[in-house]
Protein backbone atom coordinates (compact mmCIF):
# COMPACT_ATOMS: atom_id res chain seq x y z
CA UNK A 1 -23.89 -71.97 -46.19
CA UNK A 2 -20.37 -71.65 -45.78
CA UNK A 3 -19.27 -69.66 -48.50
CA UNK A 4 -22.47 -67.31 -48.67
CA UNK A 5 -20.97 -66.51 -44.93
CA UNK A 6 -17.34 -66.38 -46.38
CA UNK A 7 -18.79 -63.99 -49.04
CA UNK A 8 -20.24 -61.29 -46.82
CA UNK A 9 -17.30 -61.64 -44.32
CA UNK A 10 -15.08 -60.66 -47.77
CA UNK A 11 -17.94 -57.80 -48.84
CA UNK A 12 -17.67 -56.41 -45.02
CA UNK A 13 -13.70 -55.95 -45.16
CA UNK A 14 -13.69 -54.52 -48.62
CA UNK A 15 -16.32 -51.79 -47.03
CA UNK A 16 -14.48 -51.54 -44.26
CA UNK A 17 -11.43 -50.58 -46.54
CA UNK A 18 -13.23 -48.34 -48.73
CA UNK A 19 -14.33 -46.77 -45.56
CA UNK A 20 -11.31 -46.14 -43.71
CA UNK A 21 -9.35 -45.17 -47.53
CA UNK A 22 -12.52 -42.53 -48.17
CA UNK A 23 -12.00 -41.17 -44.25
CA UNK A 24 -8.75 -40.59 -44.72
CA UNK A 25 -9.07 -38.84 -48.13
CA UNK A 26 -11.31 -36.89 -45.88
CA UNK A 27 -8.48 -35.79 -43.72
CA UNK A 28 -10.66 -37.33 -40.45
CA UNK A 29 -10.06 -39.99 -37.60
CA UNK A 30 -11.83 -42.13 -36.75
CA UNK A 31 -12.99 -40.26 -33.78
CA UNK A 32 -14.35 -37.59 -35.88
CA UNK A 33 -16.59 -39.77 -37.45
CA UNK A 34 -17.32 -41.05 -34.47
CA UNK A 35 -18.34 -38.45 -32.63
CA UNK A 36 -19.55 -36.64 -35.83
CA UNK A 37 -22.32 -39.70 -36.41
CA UNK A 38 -22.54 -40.41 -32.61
CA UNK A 39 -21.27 -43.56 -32.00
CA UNK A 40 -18.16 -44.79 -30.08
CA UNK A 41 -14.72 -44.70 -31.98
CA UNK A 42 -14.72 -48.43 -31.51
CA UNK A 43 -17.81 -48.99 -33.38
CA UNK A 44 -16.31 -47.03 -36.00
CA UNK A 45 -12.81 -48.97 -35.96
CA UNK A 46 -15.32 -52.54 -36.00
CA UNK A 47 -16.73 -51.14 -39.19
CA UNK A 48 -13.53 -50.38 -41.05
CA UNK A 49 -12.05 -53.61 -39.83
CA UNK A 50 -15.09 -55.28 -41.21
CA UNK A 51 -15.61 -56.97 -38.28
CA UNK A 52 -19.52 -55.07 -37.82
CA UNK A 53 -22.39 -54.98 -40.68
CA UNK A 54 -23.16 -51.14 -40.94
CA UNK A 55 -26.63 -50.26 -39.54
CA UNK A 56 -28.79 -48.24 -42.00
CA UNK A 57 -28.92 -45.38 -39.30
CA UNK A 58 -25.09 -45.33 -39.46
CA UNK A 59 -24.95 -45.05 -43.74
CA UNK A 60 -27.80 -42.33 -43.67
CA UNK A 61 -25.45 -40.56 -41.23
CA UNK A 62 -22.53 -41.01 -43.44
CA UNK A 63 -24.19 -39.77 -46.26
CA UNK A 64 -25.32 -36.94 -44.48
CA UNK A 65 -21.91 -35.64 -43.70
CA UNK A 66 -20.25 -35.96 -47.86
CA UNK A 67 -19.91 -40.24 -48.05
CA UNK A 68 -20.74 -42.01 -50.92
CA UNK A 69 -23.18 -44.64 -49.78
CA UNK A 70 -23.29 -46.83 -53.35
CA UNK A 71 -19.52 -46.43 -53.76
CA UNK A 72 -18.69 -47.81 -50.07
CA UNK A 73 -20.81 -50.56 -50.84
CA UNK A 74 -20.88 -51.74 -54.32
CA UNK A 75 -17.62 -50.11 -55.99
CA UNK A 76 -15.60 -52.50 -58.11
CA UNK A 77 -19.16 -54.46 -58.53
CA UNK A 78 -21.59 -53.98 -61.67
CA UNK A 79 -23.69 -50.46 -60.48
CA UNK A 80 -24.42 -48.95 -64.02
CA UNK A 81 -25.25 -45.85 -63.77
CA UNK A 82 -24.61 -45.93 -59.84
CA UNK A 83 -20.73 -46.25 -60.44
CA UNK A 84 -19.88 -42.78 -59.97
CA UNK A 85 -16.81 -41.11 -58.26
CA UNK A 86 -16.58 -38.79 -55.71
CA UNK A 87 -16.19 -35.48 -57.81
CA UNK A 88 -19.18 -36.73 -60.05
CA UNK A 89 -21.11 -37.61 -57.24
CA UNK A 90 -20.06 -33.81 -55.81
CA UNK A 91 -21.10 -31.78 -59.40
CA UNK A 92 -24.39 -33.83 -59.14
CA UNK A 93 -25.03 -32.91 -55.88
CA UNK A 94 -24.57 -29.75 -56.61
CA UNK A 95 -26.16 -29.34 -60.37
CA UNK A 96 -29.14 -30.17 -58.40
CA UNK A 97 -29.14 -27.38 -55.68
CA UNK A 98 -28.33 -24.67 -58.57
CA UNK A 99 -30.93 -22.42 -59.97
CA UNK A 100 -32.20 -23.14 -63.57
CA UNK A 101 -29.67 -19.96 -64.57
CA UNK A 102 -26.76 -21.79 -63.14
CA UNK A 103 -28.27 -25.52 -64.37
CA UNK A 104 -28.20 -24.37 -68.47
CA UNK A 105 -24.74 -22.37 -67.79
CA UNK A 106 -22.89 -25.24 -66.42
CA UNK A 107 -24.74 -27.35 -69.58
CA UNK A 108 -23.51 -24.74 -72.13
CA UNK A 109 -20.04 -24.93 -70.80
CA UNK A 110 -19.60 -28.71 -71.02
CA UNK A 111 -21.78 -28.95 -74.02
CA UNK A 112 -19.08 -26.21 -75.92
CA UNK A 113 -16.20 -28.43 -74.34
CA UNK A 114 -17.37 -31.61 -75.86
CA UNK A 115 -18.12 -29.92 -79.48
CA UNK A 116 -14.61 -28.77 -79.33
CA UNK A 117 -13.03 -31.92 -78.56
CA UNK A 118 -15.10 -33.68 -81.21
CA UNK A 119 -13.76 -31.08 -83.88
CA UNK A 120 -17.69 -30.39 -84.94
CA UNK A 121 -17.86 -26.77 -83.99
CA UNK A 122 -20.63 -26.18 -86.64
CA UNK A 123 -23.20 -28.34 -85.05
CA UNK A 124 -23.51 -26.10 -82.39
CA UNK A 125 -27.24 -25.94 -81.34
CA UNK A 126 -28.53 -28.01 -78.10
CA UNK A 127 -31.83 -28.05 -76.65
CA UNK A 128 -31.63 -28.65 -73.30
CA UNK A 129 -34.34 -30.47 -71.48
CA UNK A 130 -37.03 -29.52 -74.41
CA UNK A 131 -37.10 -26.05 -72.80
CA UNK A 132 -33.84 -24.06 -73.34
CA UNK A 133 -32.02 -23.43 -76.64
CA UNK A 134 -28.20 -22.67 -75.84
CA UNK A 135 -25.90 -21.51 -79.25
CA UNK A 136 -22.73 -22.05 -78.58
CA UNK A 137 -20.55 -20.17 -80.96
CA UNK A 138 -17.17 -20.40 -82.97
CA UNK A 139 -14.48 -19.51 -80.82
């Protein structure tokens, strides 16, 4: 029993460190988290420390305000296709609020990127999600 406790005491500080490192990339205190998610600064200080499991309230709440919920809590552990970072998680995010228009642009332009970094300009036909045909063309 001892070292399943010893194991979520270590999984709580390496949150609490992803927490407080994402934060601060941020550019925010912990106050304006705090006050942001409405909870004391000292709740917010236990979590970073590791010292307090996060409540599922509190991680919606993060999300809700830009936090990457799977990366706080599973980064540097097996996620598949969950292990994504911050500007991924961002252009997802995104891709999904754009209008089919700005969905197969975006596709064309990272579809001609690849072809050109794979030297095999000539295969340059896609069909994007059965619907679309982009053409990219020899630049």
């Amino acid at each position: 029993m001892q070292n399943n406790d010893d194991e979520i005491k270590t999984k709580l500080q390496l949150f609490g460190l992803k927490l407080a490192k994402e934060r601060k990339n941020k550019n925010l205190t912990q106050h304006d988290i705090a006050k942001t998610i409405g909870i004391s600064q000292r709740v917010q200080s236990g979590y970073e420390r590791g010292d307090v499991a996060p409540k599922l309230d509190y991680l919606f709440k993060l999300a809700e305000v830009g936090f990457d919920i799977p990366t706080l809590l599973f980064a540097g552990e097996s996620q598949g296709i969950y292990s994504l970072e911050s500007k991924e998680q961002m252009l997802l995010n995104l891709y999904r609020q754009a209008d089919d228009a700005v969905k197969l642009n975006v596709l064309e332009s990272l579809l001609t990127n690849t072809l050109k970094q794979e030297g095999d300009i000539n295969q340059n036909v896609a069909v994007i999600a059965g619907q679309q045909t982009i053409i990219t063309k020899k630049s």
